[in-house]
Protein backbone atom coordinates (compact mmCIF):
# COMPACT_ATOMS: atom_id res chain seq x y z
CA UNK A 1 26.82 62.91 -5.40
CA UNK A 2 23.22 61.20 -3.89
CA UNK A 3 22.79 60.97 -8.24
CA UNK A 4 26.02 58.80 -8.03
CA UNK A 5 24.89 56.89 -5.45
CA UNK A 6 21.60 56.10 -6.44
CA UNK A 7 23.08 54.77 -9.41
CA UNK A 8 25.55 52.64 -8.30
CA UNK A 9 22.82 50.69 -5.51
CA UNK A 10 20.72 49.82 -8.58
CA UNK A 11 23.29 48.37 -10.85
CA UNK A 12 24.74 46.71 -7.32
CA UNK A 13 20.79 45.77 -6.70
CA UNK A 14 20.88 44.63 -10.22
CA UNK A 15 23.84 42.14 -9.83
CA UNK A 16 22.32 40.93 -6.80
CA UNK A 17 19.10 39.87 -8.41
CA UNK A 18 20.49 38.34 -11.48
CA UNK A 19 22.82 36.19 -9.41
CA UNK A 20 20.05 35.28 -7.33
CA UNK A 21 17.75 34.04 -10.40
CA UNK A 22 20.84 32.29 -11.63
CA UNK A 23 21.28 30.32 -8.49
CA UNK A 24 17.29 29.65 -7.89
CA UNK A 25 17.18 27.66 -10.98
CA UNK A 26 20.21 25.61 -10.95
CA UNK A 27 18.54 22.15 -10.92
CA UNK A 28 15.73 22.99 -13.59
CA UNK A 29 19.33 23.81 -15.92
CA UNK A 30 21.01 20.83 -15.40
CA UNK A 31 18.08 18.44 -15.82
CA UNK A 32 17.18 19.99 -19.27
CA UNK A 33 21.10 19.78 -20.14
CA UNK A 34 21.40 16.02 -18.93
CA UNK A 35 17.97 14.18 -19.68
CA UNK A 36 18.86 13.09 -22.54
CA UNK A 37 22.46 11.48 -22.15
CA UNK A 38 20.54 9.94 -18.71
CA UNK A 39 17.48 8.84 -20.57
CA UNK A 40 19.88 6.81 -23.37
CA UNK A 41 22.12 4.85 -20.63
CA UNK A 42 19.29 4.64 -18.89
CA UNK A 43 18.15 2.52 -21.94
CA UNK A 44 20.94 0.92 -22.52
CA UNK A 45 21.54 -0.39 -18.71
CA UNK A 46 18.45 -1.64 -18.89
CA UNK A 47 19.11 -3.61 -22.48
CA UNK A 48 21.73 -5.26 -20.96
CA UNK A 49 20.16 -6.07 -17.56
CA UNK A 50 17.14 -7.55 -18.73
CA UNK A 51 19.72 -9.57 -21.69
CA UNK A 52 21.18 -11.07 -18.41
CA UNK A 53 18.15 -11.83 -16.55
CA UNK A 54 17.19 -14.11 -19.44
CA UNK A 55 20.81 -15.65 -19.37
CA UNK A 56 21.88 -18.32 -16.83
CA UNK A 57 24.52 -16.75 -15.24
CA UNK A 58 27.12 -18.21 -13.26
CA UNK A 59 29.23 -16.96 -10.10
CA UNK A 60 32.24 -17.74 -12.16
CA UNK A 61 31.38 -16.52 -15.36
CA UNK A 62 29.78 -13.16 -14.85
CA UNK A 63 29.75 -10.90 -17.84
CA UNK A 64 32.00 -8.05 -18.31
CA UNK A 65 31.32 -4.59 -15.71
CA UNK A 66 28.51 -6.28 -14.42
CA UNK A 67 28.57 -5.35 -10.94
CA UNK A 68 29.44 -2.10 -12.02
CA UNK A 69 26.37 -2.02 -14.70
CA UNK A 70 24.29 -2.62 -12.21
CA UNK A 71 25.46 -0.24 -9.09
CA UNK A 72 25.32 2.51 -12.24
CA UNK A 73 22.09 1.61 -13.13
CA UNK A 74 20.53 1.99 -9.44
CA UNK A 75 23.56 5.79 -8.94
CA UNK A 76 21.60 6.49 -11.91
CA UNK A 77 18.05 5.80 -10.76
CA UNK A 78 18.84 7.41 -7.51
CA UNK A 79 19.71 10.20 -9.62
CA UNK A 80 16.74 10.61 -12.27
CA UNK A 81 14.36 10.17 -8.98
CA UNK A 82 15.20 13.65 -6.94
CA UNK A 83 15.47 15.20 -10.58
CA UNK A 84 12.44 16.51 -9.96
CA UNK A 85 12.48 20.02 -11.30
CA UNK A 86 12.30 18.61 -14.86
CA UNK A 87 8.73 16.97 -14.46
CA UNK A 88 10.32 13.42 -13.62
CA UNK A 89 6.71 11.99 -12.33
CA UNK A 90 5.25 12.70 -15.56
CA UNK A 91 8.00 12.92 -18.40
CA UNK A 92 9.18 9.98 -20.75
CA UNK A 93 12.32 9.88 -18.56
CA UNK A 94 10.12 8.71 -15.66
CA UNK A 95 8.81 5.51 -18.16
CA UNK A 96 12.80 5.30 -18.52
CA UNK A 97 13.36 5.08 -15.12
CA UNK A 98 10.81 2.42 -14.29
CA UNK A 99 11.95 -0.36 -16.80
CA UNK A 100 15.35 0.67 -15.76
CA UNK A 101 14.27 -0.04 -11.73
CA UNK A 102 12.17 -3.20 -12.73
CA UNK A 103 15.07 -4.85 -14.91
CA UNK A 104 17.61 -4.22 -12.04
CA UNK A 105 15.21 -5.52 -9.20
CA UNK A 106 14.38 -8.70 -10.96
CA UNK A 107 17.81 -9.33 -11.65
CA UNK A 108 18.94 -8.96 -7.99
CA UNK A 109 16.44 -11.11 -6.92
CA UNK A 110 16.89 -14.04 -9.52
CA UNK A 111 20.11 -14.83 -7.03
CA UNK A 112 18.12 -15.14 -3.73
CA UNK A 113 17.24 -18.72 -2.62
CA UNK A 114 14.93 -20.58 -0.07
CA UNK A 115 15.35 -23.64 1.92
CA UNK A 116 12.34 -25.19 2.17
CA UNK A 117 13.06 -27.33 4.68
CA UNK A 118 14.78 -25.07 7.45
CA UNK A 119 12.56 -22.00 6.16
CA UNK A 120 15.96 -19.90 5.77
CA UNK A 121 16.08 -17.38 2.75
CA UNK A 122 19.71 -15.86 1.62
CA UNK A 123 20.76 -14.21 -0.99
CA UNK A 124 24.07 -15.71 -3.52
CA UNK A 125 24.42 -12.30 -5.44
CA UNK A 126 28.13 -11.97 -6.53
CA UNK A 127 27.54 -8.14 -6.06
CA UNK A 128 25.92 -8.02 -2.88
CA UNK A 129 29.19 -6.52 -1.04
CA UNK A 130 29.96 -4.31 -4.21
CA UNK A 131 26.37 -3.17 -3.89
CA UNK A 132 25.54 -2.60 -0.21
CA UNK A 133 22.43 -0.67 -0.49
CA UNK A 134 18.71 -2.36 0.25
CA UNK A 135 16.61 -3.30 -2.93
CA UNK A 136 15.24 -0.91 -5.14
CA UNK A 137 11.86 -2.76 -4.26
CA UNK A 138 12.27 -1.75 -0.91
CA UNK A 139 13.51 1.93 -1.36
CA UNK A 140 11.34 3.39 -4.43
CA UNK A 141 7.92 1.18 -3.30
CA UNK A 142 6.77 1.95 0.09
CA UNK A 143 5.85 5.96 0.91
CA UNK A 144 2.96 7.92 -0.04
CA UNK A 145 -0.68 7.38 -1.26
CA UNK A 146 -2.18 4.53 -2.36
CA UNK A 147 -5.92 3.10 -3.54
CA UNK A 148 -7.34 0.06 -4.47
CA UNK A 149 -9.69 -2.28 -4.29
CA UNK A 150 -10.83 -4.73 -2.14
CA UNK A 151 -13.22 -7.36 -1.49
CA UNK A 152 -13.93 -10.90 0.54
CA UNK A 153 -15.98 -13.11 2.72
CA UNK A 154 -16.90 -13.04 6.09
CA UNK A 155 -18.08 -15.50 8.67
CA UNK A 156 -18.90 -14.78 12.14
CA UNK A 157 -21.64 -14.98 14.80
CA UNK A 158 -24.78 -13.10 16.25
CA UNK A 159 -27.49 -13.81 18.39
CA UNK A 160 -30.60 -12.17 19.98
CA UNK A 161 -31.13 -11.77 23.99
CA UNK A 162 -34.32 -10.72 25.06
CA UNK A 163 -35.40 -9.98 28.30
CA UNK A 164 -36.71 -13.82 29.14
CA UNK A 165 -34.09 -15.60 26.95
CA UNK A 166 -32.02 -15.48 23.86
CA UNK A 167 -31.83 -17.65 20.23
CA UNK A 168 -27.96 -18.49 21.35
CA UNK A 169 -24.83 -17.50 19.09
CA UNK A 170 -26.03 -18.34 15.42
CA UNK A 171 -23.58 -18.21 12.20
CA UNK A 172 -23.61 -15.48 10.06
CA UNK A 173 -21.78 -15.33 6.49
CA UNK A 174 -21.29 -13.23 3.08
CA UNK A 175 -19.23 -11.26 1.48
CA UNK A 176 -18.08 -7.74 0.78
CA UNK A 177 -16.25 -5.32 -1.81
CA UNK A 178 -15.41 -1.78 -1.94
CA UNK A 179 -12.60 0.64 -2.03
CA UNK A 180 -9.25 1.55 -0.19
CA UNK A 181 -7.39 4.70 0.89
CA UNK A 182 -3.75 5.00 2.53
CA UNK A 183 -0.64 6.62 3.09
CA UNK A 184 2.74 5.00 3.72
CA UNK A 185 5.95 5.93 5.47
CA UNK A 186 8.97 4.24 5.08
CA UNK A 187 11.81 3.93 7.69
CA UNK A 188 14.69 1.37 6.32
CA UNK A 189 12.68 -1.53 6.38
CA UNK A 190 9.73 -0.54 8.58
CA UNK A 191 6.31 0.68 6.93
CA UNK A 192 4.26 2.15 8.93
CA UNK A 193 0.76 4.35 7.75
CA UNK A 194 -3.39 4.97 7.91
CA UNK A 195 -5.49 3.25 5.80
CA UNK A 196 -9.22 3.27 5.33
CA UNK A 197 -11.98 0.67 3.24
CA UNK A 198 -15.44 1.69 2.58
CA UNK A 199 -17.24 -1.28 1.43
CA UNK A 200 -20.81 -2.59 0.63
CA UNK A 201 -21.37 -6.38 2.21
CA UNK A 202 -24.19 -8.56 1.96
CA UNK A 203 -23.94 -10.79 5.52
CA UNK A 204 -26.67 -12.38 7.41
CA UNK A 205 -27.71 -14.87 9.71
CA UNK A 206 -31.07 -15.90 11.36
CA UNK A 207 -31.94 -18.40 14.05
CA UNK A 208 -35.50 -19.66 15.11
CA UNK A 209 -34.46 -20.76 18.74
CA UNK A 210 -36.56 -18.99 21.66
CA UNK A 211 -38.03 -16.42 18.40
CA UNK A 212 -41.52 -17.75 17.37
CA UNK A 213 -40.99 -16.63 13.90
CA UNK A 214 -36.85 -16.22 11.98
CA UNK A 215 -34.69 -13.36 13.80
CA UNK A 216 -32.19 -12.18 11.26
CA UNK A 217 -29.16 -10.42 11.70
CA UNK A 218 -27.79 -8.69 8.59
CA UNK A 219 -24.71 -6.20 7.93
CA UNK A 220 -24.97 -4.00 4.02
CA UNK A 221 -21.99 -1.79 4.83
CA UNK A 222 -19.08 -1.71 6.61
CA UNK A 223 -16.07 0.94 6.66
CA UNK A 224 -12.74 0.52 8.45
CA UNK A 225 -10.62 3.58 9.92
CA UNK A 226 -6.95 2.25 11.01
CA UNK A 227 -3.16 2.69 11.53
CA UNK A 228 -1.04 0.12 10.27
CA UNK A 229 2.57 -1.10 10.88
CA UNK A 230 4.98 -3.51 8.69
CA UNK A 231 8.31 -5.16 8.12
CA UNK A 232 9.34 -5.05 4.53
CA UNK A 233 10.99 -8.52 3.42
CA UNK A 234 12.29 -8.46 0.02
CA UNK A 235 9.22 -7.42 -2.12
CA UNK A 236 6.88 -8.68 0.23
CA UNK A 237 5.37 -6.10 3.15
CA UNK A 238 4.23 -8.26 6.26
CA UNK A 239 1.71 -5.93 8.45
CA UNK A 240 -0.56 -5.77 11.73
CA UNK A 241 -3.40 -2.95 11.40
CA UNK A 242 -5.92 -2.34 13.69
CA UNK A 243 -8.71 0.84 14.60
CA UNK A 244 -12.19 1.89 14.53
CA UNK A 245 -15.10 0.25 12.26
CA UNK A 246 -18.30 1.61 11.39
CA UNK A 247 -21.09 -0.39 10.47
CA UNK A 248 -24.89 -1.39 10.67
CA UNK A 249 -26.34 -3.98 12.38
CA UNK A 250 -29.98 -4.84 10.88
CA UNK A 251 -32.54 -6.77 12.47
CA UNK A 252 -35.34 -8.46 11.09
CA UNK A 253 -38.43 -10.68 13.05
CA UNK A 254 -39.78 -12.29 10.63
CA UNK A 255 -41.08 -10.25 7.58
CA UNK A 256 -41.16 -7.59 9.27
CA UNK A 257 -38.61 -4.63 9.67
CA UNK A 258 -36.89 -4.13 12.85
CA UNK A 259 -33.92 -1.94 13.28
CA UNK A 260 -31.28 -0.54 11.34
CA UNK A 261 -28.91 1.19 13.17
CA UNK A 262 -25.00 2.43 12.62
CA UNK A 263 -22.67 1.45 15.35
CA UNK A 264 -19.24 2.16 15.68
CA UNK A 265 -16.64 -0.85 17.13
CA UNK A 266 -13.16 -2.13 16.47
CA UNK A 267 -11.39 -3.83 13.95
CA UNK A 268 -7.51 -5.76 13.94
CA UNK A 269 -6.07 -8.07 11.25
CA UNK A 270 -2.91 -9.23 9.74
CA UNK A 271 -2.28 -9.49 6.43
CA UNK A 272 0.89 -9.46 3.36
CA UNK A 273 1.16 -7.36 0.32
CA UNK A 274 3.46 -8.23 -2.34
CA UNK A 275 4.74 -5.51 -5.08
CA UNK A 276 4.15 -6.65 -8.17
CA UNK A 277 6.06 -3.90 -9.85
CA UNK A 278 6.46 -0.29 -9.21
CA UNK A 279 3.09 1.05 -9.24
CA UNK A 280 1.02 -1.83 -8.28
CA UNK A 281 0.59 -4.55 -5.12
CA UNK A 282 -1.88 -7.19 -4.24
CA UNK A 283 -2.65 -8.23 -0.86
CA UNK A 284 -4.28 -10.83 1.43
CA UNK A 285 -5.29 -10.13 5.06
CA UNK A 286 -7.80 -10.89 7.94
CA UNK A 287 -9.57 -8.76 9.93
CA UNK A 288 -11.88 -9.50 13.15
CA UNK A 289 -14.30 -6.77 13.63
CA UNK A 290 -16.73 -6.17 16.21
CA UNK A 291 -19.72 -3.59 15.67
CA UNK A 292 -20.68 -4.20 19.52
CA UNK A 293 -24.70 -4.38 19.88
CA UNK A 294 -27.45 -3.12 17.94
CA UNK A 295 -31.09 -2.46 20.70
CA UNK A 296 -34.59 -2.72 19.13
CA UNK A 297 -37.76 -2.19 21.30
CA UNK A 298 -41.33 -2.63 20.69
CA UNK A 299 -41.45 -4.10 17.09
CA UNK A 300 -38.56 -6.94 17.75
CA UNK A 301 -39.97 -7.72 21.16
CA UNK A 302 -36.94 -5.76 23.25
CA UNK A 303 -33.98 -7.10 22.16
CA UNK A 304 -30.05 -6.31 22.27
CA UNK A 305 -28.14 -7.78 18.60
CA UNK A 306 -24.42 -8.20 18.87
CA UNK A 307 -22.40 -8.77 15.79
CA UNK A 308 -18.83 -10.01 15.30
CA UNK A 309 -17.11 -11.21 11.76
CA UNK A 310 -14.16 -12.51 10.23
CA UNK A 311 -13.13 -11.00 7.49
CA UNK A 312 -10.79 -12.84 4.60
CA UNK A 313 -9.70 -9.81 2.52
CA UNK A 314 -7.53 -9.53 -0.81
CA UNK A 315 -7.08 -6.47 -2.79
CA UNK A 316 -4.77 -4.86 -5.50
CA UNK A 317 -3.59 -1.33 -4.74
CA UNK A 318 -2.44 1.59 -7.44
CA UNK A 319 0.61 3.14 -5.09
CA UNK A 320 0.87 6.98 -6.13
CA UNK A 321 3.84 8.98 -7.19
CA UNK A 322 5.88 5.92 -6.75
């Protein structure tokens, strides 16, 4: 009898497990049975789409099914994009996908207009009610990583107070370049998300009031820590950001070397960044950034160096597992 039993909890134990395996791997088994019928509509929505986006179309003479091309073609993005068990980030389906989400975003967007005199934007798509979702721009673009590149000029002002008397704010100018790091989260319309630059600059400035030989203020490097926070318009991200920067503040009397010390102050800006497509954005911001005061003693005659710049950024970001 305990023979009998012992059998019949391993075939039950049996059962149990292969109906268990069977149900983990439901979604790898229907992506590998469905990729390809998705991945030739997908081609073919996208043949037609992009035929109409280089037709001028008319509210009263729309083509056959196309509102209902079009809210297949973004059902069947939606679709392909949470398909992840079959390797959608890095399979030819993904490529599919991405025309697929291009040629339906640009033809949604050939139908909005601008006023340019009242400023108002509005959008005369014949589907907009069948639709009813936001742009794919605006769903598929905005969360996770991203890097890029960045670089600018900067104007701004220093000066040197000694203990008897100072050279007065002087102007201070250059440029800088480097590299950028960030994360995005996307709630409806709001972007919100940490970035960071680290960036080599060339900025100086020198003045020879109340210094018997040139005081120069210089800045090589400059790195930005911040949080940043958006309203996404169309295609177009419009942000504030503002945090910590890190810096040096060099000093120079004459020919000789003075100080080069790393300070720590704050940065805020505002900038845009436009997608261009699904992977990649360019932006344009400004930043003011203050690195507080550098001190030097005996060899710069006991003086305290404050530094503040204006920075006029662009930059193109690579957005990750978009």
């Amino acid at each position: 009898m305990a023979g009998y039993f012992r059998r019949a909890a391993f075939v039950v134990a049996a059962v149990c497990l292969a109906i268990a395996a069977g149900m983990s791997q439901p979604t790898t088994a229907w992506s590998q049975n469905t990729a390809v019928p998705d991945m030739a509509r997908a081609k073919q929505l996208a043949d037609t789409i992009e035929r109409w986006t280089d037709q001028d179309i008319s509210r009263d003479d729309l083509p056959p099914n196309y509102c209902e091309y079009r809210r297949e073609a973004r059902d069947l993005l939606r679709k392909l994009e949470q398909d992840a068990a079959f390797g959608f980030s890095t399979s030819s389906l993904r490529r599919v996908a991405d025309r697929l989400a291009d040629a339906e975003v640009t033809e949604h967007e050939t139908w909005w207009d601008y006023d340019e005199e009242t400023g108002e934007e509005w959008t005369d798509d014949p589907c907009f009610d069948f639709l009813r979702i936001r742009s794919l721009v605006a769903v598929y673009k905005s969360t996770g990583f991203y890097i890029g590149v960045n670089g600018g000029l900067a104007t701004g002002t220093s000066r040197w107070d000694f203990t008897d008397g100072s050279t007065g704010n002087f102007p201070t100018r250059g440029g800088l370049f480097g590299g950028t790091f960030g994360y995005n989260w996307q709630n409806g319309q709001v972007v919100y998300g940490a970035e960071a630059t680290v960036d080599w600059a060339s900025i100086s400035g020198s003045s020879t009031t109340n210094c018997f030989v040139t005081c120069r203020t210089k800045n090589s490097w400059l790195n930005t820590v911040d949080v940043r926070a958006g309203y996404l318009h169309h295609a177009t991200l419009f942000y504030v950001k503002g945090g910590a920067a890190i810096g040096n503040i060099k000093q120079e009397i004459g020919t000789l070397p003075g100080s080069d010390q790393t300070k720590v102050g704050w940065n805020a800006g505002v900038g845009a960044e436009l997608m261009i497509n699904r992977y990649w954005s360019a932006k344009a911001e400004y930043m003011r950034v203050s690195l507080g005061s550098a001190s030097c003693d005996a060899p710069c005659g006991f003086v305290n160096t404050p530094l503040v710049e204006n920075l006029f950024m662009v930059g193109v970001n690579y957005h990750l597992g978009q």
